[in-house]
C-alpha atoms as a PDB file:
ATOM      1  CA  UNK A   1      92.180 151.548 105.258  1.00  0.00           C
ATOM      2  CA  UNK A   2      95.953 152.827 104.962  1.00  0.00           C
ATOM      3  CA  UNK A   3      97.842 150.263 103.597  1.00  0.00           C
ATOM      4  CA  UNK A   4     101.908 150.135 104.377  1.00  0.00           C
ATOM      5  CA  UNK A   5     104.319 148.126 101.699  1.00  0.00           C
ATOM      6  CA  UNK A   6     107.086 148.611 104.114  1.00  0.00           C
ATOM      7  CA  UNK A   7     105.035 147.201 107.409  1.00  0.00           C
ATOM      8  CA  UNK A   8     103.933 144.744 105.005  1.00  0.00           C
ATOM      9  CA  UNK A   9     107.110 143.665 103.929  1.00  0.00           C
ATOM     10  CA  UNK A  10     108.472 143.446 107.828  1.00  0.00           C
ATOM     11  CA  UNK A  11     105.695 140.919 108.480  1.00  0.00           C
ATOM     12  CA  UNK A  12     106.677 139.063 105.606  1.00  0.00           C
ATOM     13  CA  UNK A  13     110.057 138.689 106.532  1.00  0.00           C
ATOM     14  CA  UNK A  14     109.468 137.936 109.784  1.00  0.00           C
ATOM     15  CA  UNK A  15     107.309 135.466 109.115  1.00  0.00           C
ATOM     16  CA  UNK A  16     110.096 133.857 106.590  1.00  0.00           C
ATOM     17  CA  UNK A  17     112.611 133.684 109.504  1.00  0.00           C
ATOM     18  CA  UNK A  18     110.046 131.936 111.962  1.00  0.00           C
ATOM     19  CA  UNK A  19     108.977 129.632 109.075  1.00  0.00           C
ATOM     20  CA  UNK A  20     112.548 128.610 107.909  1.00  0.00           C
ATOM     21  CA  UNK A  21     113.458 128.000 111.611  1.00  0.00           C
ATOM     22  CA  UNK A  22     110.489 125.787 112.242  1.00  0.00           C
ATOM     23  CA  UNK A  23     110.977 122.551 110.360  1.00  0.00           C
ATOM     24  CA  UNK A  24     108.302 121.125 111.845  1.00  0.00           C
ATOM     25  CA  UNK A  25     105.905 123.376 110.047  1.00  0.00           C
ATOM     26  CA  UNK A  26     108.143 124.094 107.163  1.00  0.00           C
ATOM     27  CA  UNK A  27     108.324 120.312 105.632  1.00  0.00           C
ATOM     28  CA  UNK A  28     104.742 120.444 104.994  1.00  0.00           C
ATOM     29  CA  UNK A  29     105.729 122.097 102.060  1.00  0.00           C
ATOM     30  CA  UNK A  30     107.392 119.018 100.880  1.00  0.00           C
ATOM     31  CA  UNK A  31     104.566 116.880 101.389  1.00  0.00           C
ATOM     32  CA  UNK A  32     102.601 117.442  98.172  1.00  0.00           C
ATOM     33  CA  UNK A  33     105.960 117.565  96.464  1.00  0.00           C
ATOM     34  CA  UNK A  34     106.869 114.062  97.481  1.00  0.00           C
ATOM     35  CA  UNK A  35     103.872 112.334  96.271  1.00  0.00           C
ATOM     36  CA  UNK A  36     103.599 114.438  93.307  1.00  0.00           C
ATOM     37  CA  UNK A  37     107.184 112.567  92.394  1.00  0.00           C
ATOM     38  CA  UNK A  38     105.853 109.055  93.827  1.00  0.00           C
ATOM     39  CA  UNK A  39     102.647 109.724  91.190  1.00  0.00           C
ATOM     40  CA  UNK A  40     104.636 110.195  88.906  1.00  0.00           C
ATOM     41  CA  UNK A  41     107.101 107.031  88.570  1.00  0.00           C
ATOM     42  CA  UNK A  42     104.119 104.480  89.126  1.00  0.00           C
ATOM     43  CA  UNK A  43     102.583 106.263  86.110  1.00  0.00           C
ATOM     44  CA  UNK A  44      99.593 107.060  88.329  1.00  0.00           C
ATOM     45  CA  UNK A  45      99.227 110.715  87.496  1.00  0.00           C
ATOM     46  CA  UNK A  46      95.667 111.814  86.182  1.00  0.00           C
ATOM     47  CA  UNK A  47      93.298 114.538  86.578  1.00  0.00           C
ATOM     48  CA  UNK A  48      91.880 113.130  89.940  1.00  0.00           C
ATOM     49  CA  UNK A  49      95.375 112.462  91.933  1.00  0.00           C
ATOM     50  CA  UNK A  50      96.272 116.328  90.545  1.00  0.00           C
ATOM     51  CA  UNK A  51      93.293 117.655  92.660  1.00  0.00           C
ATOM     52  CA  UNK A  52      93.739 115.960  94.906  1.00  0.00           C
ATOM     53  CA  UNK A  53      97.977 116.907  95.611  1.00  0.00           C
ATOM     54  CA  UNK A  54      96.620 120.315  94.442  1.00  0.00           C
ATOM     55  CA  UNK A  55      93.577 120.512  97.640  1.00  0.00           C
ATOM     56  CA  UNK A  56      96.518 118.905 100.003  1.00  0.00           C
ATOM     57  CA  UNK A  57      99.237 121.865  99.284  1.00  0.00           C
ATOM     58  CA  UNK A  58      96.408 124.114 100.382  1.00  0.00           C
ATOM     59  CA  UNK A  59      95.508 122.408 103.680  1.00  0.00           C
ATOM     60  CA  UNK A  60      98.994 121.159 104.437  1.00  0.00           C
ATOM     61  CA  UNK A  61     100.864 124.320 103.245  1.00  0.00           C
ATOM     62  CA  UNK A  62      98.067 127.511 103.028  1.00  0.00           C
ATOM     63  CA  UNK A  63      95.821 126.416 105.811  1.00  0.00           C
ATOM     64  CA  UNK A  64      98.484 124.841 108.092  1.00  0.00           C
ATOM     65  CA  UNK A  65     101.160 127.088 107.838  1.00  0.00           C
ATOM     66  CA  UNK A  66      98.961 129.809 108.453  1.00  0.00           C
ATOM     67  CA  UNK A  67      97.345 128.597 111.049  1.00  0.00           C
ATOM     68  CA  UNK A  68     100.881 127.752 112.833  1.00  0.00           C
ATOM     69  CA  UNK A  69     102.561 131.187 112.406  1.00  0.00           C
ATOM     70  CA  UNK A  70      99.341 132.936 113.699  1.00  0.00           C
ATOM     71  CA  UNK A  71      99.959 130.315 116.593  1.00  0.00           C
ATOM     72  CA  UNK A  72     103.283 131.089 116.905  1.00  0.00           C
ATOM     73  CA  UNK A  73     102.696 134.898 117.659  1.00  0.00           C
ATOM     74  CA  UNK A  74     100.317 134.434 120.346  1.00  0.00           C
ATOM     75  CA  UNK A  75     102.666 131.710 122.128  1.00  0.00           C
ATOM     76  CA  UNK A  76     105.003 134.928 121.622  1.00  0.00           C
ATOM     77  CA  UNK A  77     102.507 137.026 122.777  1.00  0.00           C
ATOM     78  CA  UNK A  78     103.632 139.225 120.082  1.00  0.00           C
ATOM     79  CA  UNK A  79      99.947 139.313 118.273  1.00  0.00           C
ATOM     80  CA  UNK A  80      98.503 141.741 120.573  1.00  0.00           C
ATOM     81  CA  UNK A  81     101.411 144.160 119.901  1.00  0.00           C
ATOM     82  CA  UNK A  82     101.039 143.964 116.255  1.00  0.00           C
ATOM     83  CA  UNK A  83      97.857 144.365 116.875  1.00  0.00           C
ATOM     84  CA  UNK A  84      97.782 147.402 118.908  1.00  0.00           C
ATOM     85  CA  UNK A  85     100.890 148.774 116.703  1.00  0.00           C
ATOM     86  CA  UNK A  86     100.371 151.058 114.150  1.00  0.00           C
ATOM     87  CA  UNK A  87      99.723 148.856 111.076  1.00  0.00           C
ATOM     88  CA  UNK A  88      96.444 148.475 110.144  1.00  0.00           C
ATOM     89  CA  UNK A  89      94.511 145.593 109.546  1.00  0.00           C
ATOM     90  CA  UNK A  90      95.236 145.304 106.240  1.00  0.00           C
ATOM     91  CA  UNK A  91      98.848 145.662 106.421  1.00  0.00           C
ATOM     92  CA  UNK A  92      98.418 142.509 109.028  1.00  0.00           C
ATOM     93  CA  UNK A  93      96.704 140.626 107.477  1.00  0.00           C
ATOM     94  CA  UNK A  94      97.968 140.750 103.939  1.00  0.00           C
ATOM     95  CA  UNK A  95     101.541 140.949 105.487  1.00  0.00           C
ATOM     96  CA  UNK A  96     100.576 137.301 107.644  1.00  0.00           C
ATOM     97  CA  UNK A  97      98.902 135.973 104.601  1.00  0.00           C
ATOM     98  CA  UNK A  98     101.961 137.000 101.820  1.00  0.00           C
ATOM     99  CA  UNK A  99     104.275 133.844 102.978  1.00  0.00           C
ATOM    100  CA  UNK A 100     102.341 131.052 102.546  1.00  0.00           C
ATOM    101  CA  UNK A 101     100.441 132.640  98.926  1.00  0.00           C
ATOM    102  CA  UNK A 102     103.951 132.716  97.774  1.00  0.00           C
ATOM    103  CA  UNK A 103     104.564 129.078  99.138  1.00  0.00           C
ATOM    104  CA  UNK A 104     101.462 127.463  98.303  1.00  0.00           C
ATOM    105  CA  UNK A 105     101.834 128.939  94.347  1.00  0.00           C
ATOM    106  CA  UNK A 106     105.464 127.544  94.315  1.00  0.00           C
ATOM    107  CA  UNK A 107     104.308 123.941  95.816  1.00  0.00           C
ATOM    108  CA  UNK A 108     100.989 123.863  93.476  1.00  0.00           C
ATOM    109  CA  UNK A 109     103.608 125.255  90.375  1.00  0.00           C
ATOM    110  CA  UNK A 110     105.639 122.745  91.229  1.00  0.00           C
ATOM    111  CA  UNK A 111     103.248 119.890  91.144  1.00  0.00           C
ATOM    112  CA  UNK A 112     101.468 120.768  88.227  1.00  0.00           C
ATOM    113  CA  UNK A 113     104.999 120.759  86.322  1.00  0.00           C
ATOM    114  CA  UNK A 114     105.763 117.376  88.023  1.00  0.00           C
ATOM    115  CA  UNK A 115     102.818 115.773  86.790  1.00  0.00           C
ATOM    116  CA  UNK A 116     102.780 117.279  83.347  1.00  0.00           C
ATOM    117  CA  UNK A 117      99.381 118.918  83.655  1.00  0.00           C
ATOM    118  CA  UNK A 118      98.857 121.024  80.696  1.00  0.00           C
ATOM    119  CA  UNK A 119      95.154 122.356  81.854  1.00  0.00           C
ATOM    120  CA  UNK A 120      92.898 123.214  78.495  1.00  0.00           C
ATOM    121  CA  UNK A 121      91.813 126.537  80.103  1.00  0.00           C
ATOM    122  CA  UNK A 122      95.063 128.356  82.472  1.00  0.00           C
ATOM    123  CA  UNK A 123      93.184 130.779  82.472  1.00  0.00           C
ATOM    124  CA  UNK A 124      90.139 129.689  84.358  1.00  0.00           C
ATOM    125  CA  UNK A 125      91.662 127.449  86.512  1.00  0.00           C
ATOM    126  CA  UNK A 126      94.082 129.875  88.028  1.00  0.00           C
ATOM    127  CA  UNK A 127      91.622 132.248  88.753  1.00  0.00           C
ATOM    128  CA  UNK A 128      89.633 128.908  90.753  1.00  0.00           C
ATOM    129  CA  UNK A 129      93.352 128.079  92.558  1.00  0.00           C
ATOM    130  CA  UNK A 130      93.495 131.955  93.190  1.00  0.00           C
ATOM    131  CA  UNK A 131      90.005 131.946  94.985  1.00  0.00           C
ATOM    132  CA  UNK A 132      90.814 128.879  96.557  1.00  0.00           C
ATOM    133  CA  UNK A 133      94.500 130.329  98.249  1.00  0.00           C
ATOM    134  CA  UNK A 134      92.136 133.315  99.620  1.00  0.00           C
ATOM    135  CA  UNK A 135      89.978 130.957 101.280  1.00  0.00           C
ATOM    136  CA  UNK A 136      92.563 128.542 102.365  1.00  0.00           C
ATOM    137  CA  UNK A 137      94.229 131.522 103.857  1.00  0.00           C
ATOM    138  CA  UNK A 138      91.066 132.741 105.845  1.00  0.00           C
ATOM    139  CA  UNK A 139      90.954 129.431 107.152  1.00  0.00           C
ATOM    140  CA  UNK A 140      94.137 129.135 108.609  1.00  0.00           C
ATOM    141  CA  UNK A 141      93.953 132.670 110.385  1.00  0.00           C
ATOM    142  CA  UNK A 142      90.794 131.531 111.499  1.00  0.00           C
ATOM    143  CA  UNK A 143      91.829 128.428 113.071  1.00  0.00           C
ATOM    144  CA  UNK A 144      95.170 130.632 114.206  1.00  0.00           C
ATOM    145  CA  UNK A 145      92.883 132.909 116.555  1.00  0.00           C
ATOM    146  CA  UNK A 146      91.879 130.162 118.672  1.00  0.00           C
ATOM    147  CA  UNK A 147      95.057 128.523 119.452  1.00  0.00           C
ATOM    148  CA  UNK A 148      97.484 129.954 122.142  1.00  0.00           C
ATOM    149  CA  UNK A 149     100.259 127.500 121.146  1.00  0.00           C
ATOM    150  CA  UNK A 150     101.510 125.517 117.495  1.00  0.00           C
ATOM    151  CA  UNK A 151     101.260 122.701 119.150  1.00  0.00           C
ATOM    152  CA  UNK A 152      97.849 123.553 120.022  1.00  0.00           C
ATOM    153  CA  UNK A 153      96.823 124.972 116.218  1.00  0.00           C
ATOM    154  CA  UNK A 154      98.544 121.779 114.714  1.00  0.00           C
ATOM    155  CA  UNK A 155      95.604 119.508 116.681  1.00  0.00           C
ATOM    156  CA  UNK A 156      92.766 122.263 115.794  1.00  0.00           C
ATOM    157  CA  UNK A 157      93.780 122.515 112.061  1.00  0.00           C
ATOM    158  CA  UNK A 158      94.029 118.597 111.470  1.00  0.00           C
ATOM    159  CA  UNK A 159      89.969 117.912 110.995  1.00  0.00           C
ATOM    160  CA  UNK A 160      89.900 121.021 108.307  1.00  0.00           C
ATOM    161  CA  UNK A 161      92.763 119.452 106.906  1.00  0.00           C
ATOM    162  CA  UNK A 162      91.060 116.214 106.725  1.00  0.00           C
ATOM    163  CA  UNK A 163      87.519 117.435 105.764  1.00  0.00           C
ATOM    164  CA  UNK A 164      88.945 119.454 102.861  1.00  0.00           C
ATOM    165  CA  UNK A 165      91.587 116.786 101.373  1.00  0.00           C
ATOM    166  CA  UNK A 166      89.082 114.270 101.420  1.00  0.00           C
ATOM    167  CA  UNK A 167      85.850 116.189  99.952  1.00  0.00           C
ATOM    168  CA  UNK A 168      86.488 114.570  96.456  1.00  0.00           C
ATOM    169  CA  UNK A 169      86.762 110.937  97.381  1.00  0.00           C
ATOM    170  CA  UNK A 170      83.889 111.401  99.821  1.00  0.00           C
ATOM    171  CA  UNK A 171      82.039 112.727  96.658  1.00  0.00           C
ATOM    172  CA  UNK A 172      82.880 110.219  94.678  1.00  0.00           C
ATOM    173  CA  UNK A 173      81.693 107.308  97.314  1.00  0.00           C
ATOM    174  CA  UNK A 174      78.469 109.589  97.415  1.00  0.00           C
ATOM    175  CA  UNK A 175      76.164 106.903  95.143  1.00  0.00           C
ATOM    176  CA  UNK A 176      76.966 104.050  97.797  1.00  0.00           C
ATOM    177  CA  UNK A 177      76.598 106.450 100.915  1.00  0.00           C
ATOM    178  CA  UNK A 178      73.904 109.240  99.972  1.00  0.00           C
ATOM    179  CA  UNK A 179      75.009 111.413 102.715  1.00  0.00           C
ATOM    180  CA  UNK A 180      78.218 112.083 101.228  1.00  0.00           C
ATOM    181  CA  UNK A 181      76.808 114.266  98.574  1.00  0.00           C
ATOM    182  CA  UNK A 182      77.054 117.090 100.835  1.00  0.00           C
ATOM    183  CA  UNK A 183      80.602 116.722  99.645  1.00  0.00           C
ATOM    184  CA  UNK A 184      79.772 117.782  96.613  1.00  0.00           C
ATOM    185  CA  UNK A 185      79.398 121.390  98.201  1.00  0.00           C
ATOM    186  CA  UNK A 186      83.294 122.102  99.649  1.00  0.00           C
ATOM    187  CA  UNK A 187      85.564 124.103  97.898  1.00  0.00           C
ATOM    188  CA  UNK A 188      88.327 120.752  97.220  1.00  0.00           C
ATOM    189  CA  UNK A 189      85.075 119.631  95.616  1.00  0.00           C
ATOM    190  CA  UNK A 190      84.161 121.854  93.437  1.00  0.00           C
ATOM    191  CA  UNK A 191      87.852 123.248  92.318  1.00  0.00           C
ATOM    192  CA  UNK A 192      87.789 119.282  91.215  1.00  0.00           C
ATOM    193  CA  UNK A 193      84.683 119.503  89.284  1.00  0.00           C
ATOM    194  CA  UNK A 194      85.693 122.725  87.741  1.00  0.00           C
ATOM    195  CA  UNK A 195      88.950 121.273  86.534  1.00  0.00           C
ATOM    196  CA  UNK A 196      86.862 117.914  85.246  1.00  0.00           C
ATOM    197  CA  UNK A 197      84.900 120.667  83.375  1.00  0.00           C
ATOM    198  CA  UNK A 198      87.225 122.350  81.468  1.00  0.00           C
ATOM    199  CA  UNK A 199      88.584 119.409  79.991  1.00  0.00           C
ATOM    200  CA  UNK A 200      85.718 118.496  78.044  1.00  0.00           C
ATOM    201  CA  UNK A 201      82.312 120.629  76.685  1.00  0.00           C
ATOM    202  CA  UNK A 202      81.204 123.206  79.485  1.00  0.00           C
ATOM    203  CA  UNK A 203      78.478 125.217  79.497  1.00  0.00           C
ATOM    204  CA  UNK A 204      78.313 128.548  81.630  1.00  0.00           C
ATOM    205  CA  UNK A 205      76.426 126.226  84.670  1.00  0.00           C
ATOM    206  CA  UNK A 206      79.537 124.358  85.175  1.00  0.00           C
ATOM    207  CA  UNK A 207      81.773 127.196  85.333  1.00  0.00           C
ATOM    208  CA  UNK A 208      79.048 129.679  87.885  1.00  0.00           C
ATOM    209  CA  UNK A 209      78.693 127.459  90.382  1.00  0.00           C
ATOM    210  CA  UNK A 210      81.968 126.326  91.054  1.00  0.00           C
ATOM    211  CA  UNK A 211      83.163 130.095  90.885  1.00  0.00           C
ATOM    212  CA  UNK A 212      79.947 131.213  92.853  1.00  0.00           C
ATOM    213  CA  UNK A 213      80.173 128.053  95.944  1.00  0.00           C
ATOM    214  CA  UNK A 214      84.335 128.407  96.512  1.00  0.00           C
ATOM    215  CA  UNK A 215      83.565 132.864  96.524  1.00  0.00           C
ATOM    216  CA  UNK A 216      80.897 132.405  99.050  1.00  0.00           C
ATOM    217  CA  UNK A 217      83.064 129.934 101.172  1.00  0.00           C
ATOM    218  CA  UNK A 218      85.702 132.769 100.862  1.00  0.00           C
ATOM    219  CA  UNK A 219      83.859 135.581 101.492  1.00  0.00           C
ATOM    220  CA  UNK A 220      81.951 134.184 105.090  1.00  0.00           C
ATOM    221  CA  UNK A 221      85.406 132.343 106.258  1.00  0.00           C
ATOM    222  CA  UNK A 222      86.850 136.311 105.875  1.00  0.00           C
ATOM    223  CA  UNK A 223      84.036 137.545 107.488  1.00  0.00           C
ATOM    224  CA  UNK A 224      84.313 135.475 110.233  1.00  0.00           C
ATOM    225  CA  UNK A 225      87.752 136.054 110.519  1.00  0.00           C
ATOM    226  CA  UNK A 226      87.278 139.450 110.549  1.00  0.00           C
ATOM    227  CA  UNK A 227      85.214 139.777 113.303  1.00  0.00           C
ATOM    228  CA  UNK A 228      87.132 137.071 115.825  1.00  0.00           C
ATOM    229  CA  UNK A 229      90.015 138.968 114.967  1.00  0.00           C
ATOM    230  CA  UNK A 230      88.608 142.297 116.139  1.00  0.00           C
ATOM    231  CA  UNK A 231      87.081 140.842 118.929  1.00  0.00           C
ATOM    232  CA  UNK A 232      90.666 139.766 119.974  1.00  0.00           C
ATOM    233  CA  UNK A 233      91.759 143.355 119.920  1.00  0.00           C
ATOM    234  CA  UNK A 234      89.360 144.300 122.416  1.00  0.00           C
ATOM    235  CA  UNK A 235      88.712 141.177 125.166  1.00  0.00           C
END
């Protein structure tokens, strides 16, 4: 797979100018942001609220965005060009994903430093946010290819949104409703649980299976993403 900086960077800049003239996509970046401020002057600011602004900048800003701009090219109808043009998929998909990676770091940066997080292992946990971003990307794209409109991939993206900011608390209610522990098994889960981890005595268990549940959820949401997308080239 040939792999273009400068086609890459053209997406990426387009992508910029669509996003920056879109507020209606573009303040979910300030979402997160907000609340990470309101946390932190009622002195509510722990590990749990952290996750949980943390899981919302990547459904709200990764998964959202994404989804939206994808939209926006096929209300365009300027996805089948790029896809038919001569950057490969690669070049498309990193260029469509670069935007909100770059976004969704700043916003999580952000609200980390406005919460005064100081995590005991950086290391660890931003190779879990890392994962997560992938995955949170796939997801959007993947919601993306079955919209024809933003107004149509902002309804479509909503439930993921929903299912994925509130995986922890449905966790946590998981001893009163047993059914809930499936919970347990999303990636906002387990980033959570990771995180939880590290702050205390792990063993290598509580750092594999975080690690091992958000790369599968990665690796079959790009998969799937793959193949729709091809299959898009071609109907």
């Amino acid at each position: 797979m040939n792999i273009s900086m400068t086609r890459i960077q053209a997406i990426f800049v387009k992508d910029f100018k669509e996003f920056s003239r879109n507020y209606a996509v573009s303040i979910m970046a300030l979402i997160p942001l907000v609340l990470a401020f309101a946390y932190n002057k009622v002195g509510g600011s722990n590990l749990q609220s952290l996750m949980l602004l943390i899981n919302m900048a990547f459904s709200l800003v990764t998964a959202y965005v994404q989804c939206c701009l994808i939209a926006e090219e096929k209300e365009k109808n300027t996805l089948r060009s790029l896809m038919l043009s001569p950057a490969s998929l690669g070049d498309i998909i990193i260029g469509k994903s670069s935007l909100v990676f770059v976004l969704s770091s700043a916003v999580i940066a952000l609200t980390i430093y406005i919460l005064g997080y100081e995590p005991a292992n950086l290391l660890l946990l931003s190779a879990a946010l890392l994962l997560s971003a992938f995955f949170y990307i796939a997801i959007g794209t993947f919601c993306g290819l079955f919209t024809k409109t933003i107004m149509e991939a902002s309804i479509i993206i909503l439930p993921v949104v929903f299912i994925f900011i509130g995986g922890s608390t449905a966790f946590a209610m998981s001893e009163a409703y047993p059914v809930l522990k499936i919970a347990e098994w999303l990636p906002s889960t387990q980033l959570l649980l990771l995180a939880e981890s590290l702050e205390g005595n792990y063993s290598t268990t509580d750092l594999i299976v975080p690690f091992a549940t958000i790369i599968v959820w990665t690796l079959f949401t790009w998969l799937m993403t793959a193949f729709f997308y091809k299959k898009r080239m071609v109907d």
